[in-house]
PDB file of N, CA and C in Angstrom:
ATOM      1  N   UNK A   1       8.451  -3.187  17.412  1.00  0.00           N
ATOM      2  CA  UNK A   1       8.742  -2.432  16.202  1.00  0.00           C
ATOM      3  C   UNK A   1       8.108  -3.169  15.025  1.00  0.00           C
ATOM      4  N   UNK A   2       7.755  -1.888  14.179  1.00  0.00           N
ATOM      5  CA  UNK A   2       6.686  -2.704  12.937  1.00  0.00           C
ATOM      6  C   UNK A   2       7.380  -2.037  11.761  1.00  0.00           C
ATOM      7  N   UNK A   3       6.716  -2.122  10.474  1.00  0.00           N
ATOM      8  CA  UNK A   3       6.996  -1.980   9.752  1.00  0.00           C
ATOM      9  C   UNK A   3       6.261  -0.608   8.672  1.00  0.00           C
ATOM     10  N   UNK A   4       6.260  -0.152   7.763  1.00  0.00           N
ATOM     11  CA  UNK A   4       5.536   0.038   7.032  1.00  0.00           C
ATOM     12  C   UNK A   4       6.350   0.161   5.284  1.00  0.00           C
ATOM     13  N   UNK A   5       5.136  -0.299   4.402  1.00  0.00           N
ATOM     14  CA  UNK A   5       6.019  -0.371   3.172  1.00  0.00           C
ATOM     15  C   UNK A   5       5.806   0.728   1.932  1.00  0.00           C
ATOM     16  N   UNK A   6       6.560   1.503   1.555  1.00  0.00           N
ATOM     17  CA  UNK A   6       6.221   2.128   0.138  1.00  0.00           C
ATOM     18  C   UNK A   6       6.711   1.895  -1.207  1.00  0.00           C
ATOM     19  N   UNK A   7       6.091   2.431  -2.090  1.00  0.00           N
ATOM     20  CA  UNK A   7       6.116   1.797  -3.606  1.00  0.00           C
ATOM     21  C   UNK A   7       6.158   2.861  -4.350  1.00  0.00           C
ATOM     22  N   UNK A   8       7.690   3.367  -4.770  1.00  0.00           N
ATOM     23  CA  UNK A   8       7.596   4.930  -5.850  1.00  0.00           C
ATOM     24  C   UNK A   8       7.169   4.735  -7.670  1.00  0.00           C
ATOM     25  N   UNK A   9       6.035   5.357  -7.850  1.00  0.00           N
ATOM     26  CA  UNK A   9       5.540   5.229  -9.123  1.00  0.00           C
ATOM     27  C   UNK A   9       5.860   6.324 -10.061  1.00  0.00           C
ATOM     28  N   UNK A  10       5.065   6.788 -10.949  1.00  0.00           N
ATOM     29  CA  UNK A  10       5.618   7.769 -11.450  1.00  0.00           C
ATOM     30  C   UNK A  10       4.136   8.913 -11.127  1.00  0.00           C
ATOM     31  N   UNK A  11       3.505   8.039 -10.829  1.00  0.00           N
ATOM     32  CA  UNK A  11       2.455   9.053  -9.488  1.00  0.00           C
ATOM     33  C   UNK A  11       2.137   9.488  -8.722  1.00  0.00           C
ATOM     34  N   UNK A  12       3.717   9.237  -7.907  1.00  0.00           N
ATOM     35  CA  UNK A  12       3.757   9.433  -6.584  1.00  0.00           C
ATOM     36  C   UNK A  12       3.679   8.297  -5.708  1.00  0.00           C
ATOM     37  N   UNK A  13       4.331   8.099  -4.552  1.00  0.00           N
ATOM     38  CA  UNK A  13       4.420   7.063  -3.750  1.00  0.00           C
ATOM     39  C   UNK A  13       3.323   6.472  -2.781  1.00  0.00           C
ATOM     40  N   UNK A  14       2.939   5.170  -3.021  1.00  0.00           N
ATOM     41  CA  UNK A  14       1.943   4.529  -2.409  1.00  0.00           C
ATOM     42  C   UNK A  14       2.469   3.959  -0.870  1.00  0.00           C
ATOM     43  N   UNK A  15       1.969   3.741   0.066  1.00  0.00           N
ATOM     44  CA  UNK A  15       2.114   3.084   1.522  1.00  0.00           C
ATOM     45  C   UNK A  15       1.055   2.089   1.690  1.00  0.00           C
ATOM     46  N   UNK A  16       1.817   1.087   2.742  1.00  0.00           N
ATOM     47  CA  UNK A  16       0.956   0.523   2.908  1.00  0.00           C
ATOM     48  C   UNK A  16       1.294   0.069   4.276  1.00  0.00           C
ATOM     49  N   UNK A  17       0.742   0.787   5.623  1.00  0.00           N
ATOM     50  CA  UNK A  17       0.791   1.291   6.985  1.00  0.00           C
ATOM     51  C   UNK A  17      -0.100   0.495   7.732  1.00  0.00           C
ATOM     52  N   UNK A  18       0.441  -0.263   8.781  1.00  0.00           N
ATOM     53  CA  UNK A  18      -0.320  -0.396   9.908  1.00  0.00           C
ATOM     54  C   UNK A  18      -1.202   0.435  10.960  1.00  0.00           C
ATOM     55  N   UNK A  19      -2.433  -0.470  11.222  1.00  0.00           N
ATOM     56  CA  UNK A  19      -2.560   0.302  12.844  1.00  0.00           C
ATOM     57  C   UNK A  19      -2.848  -0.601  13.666  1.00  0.00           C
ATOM     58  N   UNK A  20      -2.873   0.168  14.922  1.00  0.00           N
ATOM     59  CA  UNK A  20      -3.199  -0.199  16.282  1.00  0.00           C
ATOM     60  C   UNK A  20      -4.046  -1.433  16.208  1.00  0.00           C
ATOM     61  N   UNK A  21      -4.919  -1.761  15.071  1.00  0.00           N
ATOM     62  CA  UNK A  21      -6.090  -2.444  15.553  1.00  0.00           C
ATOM     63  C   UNK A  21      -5.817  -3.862  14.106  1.00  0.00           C
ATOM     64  N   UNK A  22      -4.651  -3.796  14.118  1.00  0.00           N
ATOM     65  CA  UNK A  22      -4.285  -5.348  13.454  1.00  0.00           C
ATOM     66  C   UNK A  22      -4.383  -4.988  12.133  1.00  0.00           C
ATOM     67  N   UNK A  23      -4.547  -4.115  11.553  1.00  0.00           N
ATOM     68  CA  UNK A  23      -5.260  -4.043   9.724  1.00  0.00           C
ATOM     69  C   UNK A  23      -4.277  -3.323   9.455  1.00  0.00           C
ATOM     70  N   UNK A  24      -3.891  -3.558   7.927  1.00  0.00           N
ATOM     71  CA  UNK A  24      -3.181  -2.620   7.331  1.00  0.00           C
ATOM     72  C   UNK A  24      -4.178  -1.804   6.344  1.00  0.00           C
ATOM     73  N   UNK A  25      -3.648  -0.387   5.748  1.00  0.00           N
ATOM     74  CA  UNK A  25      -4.192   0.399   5.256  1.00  0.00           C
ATOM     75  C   UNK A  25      -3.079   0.551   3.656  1.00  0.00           C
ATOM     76  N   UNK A  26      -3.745   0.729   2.869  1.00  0.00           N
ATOM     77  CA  UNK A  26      -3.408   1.154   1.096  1.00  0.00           C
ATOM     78  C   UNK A  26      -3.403   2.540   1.132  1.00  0.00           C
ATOM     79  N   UNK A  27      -2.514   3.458   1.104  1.00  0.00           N
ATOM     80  CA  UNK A  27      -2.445   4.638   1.750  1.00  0.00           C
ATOM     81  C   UNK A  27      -1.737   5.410  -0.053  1.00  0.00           C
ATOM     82  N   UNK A  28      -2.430   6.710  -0.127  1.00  0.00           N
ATOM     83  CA  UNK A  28      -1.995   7.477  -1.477  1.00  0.00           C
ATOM     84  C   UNK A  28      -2.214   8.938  -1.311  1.00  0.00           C
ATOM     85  N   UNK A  29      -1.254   9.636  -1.047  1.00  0.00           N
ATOM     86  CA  UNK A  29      -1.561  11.075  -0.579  1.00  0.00           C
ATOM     87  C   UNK A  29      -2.309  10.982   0.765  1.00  0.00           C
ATOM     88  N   UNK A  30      -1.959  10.730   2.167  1.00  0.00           N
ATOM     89  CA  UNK A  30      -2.583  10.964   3.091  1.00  0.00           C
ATOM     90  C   UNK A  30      -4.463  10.349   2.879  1.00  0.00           C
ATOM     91  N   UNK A  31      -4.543   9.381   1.942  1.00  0.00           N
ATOM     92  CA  UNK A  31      -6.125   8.639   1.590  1.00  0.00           C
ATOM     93  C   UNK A  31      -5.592   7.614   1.331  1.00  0.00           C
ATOM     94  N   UNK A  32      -7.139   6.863   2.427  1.00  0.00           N
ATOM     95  CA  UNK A  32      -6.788   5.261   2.716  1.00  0.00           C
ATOM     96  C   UNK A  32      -7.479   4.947   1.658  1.00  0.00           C
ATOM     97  N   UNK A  33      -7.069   3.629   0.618  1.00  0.00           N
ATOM     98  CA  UNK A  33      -7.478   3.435  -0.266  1.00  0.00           C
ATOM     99  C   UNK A  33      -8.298   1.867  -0.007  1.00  0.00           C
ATOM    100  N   UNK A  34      -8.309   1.761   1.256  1.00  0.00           N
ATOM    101  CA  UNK A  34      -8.576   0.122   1.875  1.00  0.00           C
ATOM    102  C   UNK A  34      -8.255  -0.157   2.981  1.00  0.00           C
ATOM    103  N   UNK A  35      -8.529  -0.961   3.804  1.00  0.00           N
ATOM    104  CA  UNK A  35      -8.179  -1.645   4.997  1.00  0.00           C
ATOM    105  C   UNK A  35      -7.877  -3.279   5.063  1.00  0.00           C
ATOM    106  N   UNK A  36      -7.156  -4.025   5.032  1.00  0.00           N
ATOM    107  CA  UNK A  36      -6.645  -5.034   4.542  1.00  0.00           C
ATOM    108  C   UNK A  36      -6.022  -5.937   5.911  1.00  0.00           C
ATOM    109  N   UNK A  37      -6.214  -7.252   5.818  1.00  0.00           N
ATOM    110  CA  UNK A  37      -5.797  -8.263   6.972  1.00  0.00           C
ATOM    111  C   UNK A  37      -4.016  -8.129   6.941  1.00  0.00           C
ATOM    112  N   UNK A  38      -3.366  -8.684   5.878  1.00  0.00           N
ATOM    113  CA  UNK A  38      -2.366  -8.381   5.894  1.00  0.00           C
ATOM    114  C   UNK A  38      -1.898  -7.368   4.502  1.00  0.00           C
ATOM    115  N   UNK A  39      -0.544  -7.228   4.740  1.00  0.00           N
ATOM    116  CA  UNK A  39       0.212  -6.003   3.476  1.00  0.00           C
ATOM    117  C   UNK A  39       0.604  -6.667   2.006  1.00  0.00           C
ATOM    118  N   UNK A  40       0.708  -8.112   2.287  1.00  0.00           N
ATOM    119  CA  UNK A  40       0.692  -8.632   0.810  1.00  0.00           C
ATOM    120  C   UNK A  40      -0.608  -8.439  -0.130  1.00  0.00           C
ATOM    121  N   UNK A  41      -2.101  -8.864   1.150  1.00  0.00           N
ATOM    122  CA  UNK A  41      -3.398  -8.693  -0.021  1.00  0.00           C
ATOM    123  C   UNK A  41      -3.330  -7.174  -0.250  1.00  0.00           C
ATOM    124  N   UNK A  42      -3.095  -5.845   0.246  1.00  0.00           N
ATOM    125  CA  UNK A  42      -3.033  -4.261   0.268  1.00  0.00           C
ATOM    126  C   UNK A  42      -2.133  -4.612  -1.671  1.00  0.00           C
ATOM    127  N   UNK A  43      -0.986  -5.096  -1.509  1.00  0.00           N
ATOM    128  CA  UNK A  43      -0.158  -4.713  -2.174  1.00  0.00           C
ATOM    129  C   UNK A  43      -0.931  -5.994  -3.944  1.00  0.00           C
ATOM    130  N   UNK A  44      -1.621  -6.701  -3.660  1.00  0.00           N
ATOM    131  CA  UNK A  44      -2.011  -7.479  -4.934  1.00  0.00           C
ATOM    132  C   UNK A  44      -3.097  -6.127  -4.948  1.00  0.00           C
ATOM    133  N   UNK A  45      -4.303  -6.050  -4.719  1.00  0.00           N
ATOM    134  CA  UNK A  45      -5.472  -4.659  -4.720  1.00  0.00           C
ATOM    135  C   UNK A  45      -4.738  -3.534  -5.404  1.00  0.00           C
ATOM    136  N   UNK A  46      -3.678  -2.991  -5.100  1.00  0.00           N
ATOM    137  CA  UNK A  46      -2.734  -1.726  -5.754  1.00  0.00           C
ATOM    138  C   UNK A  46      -2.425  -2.513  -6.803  1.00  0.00           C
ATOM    139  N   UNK A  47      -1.801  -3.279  -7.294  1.00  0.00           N
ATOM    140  CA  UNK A  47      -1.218  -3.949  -8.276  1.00  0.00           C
ATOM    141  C   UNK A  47      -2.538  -3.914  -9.392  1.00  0.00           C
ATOM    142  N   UNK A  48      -3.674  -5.036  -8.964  1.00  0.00           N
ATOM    143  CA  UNK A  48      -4.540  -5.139  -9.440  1.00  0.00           C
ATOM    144  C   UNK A  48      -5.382  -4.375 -10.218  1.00  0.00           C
ATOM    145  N   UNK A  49      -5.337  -2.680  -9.173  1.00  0.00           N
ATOM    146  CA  UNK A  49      -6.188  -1.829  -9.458  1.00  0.00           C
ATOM    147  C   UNK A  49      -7.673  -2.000  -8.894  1.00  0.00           C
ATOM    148  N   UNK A  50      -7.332  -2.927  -7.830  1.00  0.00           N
ATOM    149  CA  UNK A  50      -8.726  -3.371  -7.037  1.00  0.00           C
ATOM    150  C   UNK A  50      -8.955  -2.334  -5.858  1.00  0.00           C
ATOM    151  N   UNK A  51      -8.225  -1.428  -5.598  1.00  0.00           N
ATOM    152  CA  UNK A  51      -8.580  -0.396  -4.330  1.00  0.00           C
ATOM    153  C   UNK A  51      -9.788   0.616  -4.914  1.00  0.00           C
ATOM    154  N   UNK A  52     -10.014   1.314  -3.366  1.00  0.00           N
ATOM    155  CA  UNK A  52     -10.644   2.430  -3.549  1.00  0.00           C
ATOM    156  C   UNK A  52      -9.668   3.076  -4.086  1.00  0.00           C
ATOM    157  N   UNK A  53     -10.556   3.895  -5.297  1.00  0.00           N
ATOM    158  CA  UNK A  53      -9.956   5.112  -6.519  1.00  0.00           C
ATOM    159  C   UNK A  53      -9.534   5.929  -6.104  1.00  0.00           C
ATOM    160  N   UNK A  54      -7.864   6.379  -6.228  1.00  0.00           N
ATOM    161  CA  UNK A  54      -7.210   7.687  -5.898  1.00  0.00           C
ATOM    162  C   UNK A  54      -7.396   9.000  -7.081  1.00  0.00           C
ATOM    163  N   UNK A  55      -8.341   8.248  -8.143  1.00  0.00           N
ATOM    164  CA  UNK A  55      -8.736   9.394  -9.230  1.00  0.00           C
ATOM    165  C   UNK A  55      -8.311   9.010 -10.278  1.00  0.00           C
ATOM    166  N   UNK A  56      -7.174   7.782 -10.327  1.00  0.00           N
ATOM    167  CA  UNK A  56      -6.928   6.876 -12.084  1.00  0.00           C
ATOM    168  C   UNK A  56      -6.635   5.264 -11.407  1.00  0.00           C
ATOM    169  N   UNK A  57      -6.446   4.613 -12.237  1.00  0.00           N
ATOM    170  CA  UNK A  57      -6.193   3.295 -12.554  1.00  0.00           C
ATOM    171  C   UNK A  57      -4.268   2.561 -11.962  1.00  0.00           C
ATOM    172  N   UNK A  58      -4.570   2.674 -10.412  1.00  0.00           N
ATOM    173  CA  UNK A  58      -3.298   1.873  -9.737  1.00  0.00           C
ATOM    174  C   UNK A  58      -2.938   0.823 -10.675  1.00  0.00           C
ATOM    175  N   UNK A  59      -3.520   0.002 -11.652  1.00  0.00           N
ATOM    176  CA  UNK A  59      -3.038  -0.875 -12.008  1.00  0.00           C
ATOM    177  C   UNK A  59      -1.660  -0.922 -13.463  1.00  0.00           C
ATOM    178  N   UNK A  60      -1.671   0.529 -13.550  1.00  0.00           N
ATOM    179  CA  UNK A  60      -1.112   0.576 -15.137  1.00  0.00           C
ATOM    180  C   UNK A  60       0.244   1.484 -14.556  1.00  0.00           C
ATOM    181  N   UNK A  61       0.345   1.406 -12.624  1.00  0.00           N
ATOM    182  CA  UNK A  61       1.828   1.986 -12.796  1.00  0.00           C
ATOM    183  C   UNK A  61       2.457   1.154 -12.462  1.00  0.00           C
ATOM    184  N   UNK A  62       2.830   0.457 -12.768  1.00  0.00           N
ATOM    185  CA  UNK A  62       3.958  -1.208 -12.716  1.00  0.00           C
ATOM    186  C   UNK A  62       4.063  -0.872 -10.731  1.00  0.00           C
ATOM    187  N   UNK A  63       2.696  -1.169  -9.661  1.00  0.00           N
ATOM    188  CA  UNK A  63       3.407  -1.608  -8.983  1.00  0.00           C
ATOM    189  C   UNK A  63       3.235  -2.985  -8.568  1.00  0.00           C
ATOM    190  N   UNK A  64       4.114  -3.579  -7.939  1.00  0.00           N
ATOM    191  CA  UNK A  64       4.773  -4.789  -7.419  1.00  0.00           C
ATOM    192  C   UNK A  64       3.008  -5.658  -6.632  1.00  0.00           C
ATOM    193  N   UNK A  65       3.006  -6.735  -7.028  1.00  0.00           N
ATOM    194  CA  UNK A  65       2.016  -7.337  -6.253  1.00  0.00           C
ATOM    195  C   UNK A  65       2.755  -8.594  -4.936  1.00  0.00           C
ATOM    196  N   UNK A  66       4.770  -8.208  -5.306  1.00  0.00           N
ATOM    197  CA  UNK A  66       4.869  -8.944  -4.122  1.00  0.00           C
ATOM    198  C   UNK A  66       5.764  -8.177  -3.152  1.00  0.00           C
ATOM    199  N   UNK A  67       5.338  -8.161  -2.421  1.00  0.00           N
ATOM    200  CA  UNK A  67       5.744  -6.967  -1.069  1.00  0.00           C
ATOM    201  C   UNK A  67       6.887  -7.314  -1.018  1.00  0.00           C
ATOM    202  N   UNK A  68       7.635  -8.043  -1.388  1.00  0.00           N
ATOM    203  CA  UNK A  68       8.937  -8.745  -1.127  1.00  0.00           C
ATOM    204  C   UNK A  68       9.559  -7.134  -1.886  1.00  0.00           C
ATOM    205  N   UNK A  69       8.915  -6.983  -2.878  1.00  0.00           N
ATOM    206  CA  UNK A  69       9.425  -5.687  -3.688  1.00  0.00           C
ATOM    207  C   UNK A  69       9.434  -4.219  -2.994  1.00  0.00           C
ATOM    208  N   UNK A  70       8.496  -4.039  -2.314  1.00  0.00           N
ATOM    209  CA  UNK A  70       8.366  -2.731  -1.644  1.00  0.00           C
ATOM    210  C   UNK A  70       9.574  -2.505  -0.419  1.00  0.00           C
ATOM    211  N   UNK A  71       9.377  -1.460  -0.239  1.00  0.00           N
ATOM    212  CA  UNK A  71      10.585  -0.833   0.393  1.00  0.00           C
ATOM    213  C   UNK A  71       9.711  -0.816   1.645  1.00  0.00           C
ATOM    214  N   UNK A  72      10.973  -1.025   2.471  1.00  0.00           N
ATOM    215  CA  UNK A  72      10.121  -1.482   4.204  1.00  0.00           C
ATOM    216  C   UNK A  72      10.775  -0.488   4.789  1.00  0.00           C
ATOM    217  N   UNK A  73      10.222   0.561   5.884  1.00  0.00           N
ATOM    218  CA  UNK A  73      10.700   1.373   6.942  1.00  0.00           C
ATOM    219  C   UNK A  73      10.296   0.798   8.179  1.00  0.00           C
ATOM    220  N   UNK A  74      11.318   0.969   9.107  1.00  0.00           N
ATOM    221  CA  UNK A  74      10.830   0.358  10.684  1.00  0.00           C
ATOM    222  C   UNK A  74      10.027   1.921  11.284  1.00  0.00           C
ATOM    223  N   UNK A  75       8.897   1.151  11.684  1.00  0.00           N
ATOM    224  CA  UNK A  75       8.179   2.368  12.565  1.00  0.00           C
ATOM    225  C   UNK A  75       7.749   1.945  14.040  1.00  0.00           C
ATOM    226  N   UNK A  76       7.286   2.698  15.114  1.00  0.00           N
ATOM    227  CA  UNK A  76       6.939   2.216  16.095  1.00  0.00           C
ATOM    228  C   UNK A  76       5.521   2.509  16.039  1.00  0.00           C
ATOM    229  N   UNK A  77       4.593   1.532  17.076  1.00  0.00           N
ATOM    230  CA  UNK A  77       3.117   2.039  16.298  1.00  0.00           C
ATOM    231  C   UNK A  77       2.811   2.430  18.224  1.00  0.00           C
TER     232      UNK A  77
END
């Protein structure tokens, strides 16, 4: 059992989802915004505003650059 984490903005909720093949993904409306080693660097990139563009600036909706903050769901992969 794994995990995956989301982050509610006032833009709608960001993920940040495993797969099969060790990488996590920066996930915004069903679009991967990145592929990432682990979910803390996914979650500094969103923070930052360092991802691929969902169409504005991830960095100006207060989210969290420490995953400690995001909300964790158990998933099975």
């Amino acid at each position: 059992m794994t995990v995956r984490y989301s982050f509610a903005t006032r833009r709608g909720t960001f993920h940040i989802i495993p797969t099969r093949d060790g990488r996590w993904h920066a996930v915004f409306n069903d679009q991967s915004l990145g592929s990432y080693h682990t979910p803390a660097q996914a979650a500094d990139d969103l923070a930052m505003g360092t991802t691929f563009s969902p169409g504005f600036d991830t960095s100006v909706l207060g989210i969290s650059d420490d995953i400690g903050d995001w909300d964790r769901h158990p998933i099975a992969l």
